[in-house]
Structure formats: C-alpha cells, structure tokens
Protein backbone atom coordinates (compact mmCIF):
# COMPACT_ATOMS: atom_id res chain seq x y z
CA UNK A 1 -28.46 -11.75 31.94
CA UNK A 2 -29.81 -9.82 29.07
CA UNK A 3 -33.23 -7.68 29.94
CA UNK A 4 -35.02 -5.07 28.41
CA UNK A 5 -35.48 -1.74 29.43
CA UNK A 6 -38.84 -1.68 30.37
CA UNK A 7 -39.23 2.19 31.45
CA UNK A 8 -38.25 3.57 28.08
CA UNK A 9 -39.44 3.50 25.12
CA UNK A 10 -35.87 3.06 23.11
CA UNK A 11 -34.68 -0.11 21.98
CA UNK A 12 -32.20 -0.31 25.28
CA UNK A 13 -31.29 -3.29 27.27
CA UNK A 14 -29.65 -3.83 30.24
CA UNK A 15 -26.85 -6.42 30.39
CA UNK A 16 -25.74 -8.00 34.14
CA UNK A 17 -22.24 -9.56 33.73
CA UNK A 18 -19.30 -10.75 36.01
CA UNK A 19 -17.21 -8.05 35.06
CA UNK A 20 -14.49 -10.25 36.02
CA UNK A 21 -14.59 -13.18 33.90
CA UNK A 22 -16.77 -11.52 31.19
CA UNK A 23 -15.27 -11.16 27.50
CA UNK A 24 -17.19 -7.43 27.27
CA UNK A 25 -16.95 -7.85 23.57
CA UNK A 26 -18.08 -11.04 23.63
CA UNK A 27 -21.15 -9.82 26.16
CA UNK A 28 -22.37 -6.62 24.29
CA UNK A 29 -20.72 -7.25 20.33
CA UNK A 30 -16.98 -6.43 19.12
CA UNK A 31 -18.67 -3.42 16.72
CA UNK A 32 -21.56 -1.74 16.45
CA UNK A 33 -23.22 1.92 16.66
CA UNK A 34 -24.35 1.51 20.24
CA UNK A 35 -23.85 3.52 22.99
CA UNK A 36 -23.08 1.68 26.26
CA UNK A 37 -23.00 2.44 29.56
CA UNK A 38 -21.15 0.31 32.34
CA UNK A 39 -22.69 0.85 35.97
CA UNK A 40 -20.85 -0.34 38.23
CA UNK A 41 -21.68 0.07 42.05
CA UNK A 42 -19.66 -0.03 45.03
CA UNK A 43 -17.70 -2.89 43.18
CA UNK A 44 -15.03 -4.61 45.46
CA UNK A 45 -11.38 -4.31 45.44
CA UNK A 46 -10.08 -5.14 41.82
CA UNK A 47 -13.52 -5.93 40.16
CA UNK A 48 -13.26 -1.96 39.82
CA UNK A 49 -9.64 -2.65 37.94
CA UNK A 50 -11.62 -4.84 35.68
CA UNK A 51 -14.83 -2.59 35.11
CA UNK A 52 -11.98 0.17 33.82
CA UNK A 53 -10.62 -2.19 31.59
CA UNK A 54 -13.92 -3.07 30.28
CA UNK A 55 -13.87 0.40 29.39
CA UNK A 56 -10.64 0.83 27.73
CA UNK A 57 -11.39 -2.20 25.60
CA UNK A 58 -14.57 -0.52 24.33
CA UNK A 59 -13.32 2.77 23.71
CA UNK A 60 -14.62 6.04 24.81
CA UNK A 61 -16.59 6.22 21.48
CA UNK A 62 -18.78 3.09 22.50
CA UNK A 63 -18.26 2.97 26.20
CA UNK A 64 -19.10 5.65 29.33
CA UNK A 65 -18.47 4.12 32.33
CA UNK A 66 -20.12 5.28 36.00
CA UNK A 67 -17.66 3.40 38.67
CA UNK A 68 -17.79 4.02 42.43
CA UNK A 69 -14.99 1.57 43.93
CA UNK A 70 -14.65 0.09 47.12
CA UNK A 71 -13.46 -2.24 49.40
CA UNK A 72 -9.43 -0.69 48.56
CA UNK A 73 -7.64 -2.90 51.02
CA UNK A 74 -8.31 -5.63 48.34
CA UNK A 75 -7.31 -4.38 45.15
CA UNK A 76 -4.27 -6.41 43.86
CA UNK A 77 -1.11 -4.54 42.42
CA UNK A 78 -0.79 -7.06 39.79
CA UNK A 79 -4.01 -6.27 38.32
CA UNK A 80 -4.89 -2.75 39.70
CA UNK A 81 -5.31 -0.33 36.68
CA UNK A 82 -3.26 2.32 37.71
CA UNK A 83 0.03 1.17 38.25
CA UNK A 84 1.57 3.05 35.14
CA UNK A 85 0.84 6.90 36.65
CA UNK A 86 1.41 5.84 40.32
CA UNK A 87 5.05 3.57 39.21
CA UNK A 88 5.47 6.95 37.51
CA UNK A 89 5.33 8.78 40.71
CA UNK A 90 7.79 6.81 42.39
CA UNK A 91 5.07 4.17 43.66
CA UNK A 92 5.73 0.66 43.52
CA UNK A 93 4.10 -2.09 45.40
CA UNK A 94 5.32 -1.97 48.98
CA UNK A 95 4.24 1.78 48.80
CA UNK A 96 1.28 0.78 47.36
CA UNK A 97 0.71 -1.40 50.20
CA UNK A 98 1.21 1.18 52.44
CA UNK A 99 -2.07 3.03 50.85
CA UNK A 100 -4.33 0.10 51.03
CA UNK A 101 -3.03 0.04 54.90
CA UNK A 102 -3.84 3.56 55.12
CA UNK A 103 -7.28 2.97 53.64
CA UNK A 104 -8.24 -0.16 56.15
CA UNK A 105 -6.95 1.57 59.73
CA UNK A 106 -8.92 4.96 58.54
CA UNK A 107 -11.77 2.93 58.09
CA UNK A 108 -11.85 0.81 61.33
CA UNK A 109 -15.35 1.25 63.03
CA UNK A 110 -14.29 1.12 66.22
CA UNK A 111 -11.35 3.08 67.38
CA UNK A 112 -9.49 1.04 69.04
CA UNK A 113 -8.88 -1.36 65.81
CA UNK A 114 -7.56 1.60 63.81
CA UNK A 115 -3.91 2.77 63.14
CA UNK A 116 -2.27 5.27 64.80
CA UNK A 117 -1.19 8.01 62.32
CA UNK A 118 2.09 10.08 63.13
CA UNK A 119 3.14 13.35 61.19
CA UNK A 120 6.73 14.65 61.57
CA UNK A 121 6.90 16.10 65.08
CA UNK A 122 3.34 16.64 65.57
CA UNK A 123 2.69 13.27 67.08
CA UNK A 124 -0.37 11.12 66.48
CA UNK A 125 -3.06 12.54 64.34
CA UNK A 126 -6.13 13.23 65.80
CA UNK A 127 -9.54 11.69 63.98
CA UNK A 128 -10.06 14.71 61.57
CA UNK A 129 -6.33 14.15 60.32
CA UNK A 130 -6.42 10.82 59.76
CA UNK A 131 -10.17 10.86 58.16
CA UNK A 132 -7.78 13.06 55.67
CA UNK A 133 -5.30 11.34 55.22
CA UNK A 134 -7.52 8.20 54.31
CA UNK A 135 -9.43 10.25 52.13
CA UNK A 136 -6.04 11.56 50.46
CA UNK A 137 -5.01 7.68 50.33
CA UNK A 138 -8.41 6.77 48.42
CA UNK A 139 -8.03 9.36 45.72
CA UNK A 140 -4.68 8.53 44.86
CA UNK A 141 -5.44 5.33 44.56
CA UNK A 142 -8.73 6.52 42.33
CA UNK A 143 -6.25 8.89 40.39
CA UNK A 144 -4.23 6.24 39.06
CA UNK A 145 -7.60 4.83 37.92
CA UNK A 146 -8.56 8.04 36.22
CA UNK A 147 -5.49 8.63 34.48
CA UNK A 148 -5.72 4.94 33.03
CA UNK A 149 -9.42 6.18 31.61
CA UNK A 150 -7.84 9.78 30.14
CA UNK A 151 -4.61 7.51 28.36
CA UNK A 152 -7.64 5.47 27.01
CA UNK A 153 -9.29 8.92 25.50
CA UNK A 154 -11.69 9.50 27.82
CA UNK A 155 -12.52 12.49 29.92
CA UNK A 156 -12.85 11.43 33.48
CA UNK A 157 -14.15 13.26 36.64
CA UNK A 158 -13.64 11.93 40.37
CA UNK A 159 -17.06 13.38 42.59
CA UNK A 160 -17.56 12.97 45.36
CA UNK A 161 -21.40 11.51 45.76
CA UNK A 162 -22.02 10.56 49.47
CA UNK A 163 -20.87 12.16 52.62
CA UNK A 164 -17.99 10.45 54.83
CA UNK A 165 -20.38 9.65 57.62
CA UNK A 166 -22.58 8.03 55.39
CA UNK A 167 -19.88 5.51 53.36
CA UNK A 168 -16.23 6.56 53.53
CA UNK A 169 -16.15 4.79 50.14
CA UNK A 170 -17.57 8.03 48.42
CA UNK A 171 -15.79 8.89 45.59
CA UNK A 172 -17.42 7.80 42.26
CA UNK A 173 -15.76 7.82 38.48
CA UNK A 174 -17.53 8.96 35.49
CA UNK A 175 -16.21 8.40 32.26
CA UNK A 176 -16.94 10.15 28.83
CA UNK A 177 -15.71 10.46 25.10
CA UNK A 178 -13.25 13.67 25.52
CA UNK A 179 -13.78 16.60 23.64
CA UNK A 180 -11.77 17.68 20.91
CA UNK A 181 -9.39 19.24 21.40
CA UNK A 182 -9.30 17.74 25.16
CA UNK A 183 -9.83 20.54 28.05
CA UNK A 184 -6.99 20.67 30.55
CA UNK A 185 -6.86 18.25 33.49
CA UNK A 186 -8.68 19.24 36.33
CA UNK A 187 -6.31 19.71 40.06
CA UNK A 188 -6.19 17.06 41.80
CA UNK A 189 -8.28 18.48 45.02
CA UNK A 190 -9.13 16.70 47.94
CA UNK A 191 -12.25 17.77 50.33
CA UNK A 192 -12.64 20.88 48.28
CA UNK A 193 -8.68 21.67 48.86
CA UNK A 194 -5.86 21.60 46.58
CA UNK A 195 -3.32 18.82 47.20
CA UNK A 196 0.02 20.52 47.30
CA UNK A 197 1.92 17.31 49.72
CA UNK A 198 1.63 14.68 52.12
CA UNK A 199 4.12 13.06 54.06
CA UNK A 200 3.03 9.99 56.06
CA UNK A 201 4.85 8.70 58.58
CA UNK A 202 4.80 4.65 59.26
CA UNK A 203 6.52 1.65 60.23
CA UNK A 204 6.91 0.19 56.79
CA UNK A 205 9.51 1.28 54.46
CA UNK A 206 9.14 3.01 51.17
C-alpha cells in the first residue's frame, strides 16, 4: 500500500508491507539514493526477526530502522535474528526457551498464572525481582537483535520508551548508518544499572 506523505512537502511516501512475506527490495527498489525508514510497532514475536532483516538487506546507508518488539514468547529460534551473539554466549535453543518462559510468567496479569522465580538460597523472588529478571530476559533477547544490526554496520541503541506499568514490552530499537570510525559499544545496562550477572534458577535444564 503505497501513499503519499501528505504533511510534508518532500517527495516522501509511505509504504505498508507484510514485513513477513515482503521482498523489501522488491517493495521500495534494489538501488536508489533514497533514504528509508522502517517503522515498525509493537510487531509480534518473529515479524520483529524479519523487520531486522529487512534492514540488513538494505544496508545502513539506505535503511534506519525504528523497531519496538513484542509478544517474545513467540519468536522462533529458527528464524530469530540473534542467534549468532547469543549461540556465542553459550545459548542454544533449550536456553533460549528458557528466556521466552521467563518473558511469559513475568508477564502474567494475574498472579496466580505467573512463575515462581527461585534465586540460589534466597527462595522465591518477590514481584520487584522477578519484574527484573523479565526485564533482564527481554533485553537479552533484544541484544542479540542489536548486535545482528551493528554486524550489519549500523549503530544501534536499545531505549527504553514506555514505563513497565504502562506495557512491559518497552524497549524500542533504533537503527542508524554508524559513524566512521564506529564509537565504542555502549554497556549493556538494564533499568539504569549495569549488568554484571544473573543466575536463574528453574526446572528446565541448560
């Protein structure tokens, strides 16, 4: 669905696609001069695997892309974007599984649908803990993402845009050309503290 841009006054239009099953070069041209921007809004388990690879096919000198994932209990390990950094890490799939898990029980409305949480000798977790250790579960599973984007040449920044009370889906991607030469990666922080471990205790094995 091709439309023009009718608040500016630039030649710009705005393209909706099934980012899916969408040939992006097909959809916006293989070449051309054109900057393009790929939106892409609380999209749902892998569709946000295929909205990075959008990007990567592009290339950070056509492409920025603005992605703020959801839905992580979905995402497939066969087509989720960042297996490379995360099987790099020691991550595979049944550990993998283990995050999506993470992600759904810290998510549960009501509390008696969610997982119990143990740490070590310190028992269950109480709901502050285990809000944190779903939000640590998101942004790995967002870092793998973002180090798929930097491999790809672009410079990528996980924000948070949205409170947890409002959507604990609230970390969003944004995805430039890098500078040259590239600034150093930022630390991989979570709720405005560094991440320096995490051990999670639960019936699967890893």
């Amino acid at each position: 669905d091709r439309r023009r841009a009718p608040t500016t006054t630039y030649n710009d239009a705005h393209i909706v696609a099934d980012v899916e099953k969408c040939d992006i070069e097909a959809v916006v041209g293989a070449t051309g001069g054109e900057k393009i921007l790929l939106v892409a809004k609380h999209l749902c388990g892998s569709a946000s695997d295929a909205a990075v690879r959008a990007a990567v096919k592009l290339g950070p000198r056509r492409a920025s892309l603005v992605l703020a994932p959801c839905c992580h209990p979905q995402i497939a390990w066969e087509t989720y974007a960042g297996r490379a950094w995360l099987e790099g890490h020691g991550i595979g799939v049944e550990a993998f599984g283990v995050l999506r898990d993470v992600v759904r029980a810290t998510r549960a409305p009501r509390p008696e649908d969610r997982l119990f949480l143990r740490s070590g000798d310190r028992g269950t977790l109480d709901a502050r803990e285990s809000r944190r250790v779903g939000v640590v579960a998101r942004r790995a599973i967002e870092e793998g993402r973002r180090r798929a984007l930097v491999d790809a040449g672009f410079a990528v920044q996980v924000v948070r845009y949205a409170p947890f009370e409002v959507t604990p889906d609230r970390f969003v991607l944004i995805a430039v050309e890098a500078p040259t030469p590239p600034r150093p990666p930022p630390a991989f922080v979570v709720d405005d503290a560094p991440l320096t471990g995490c051990a999670l205790h639960t019936d699967k094995i890893l």
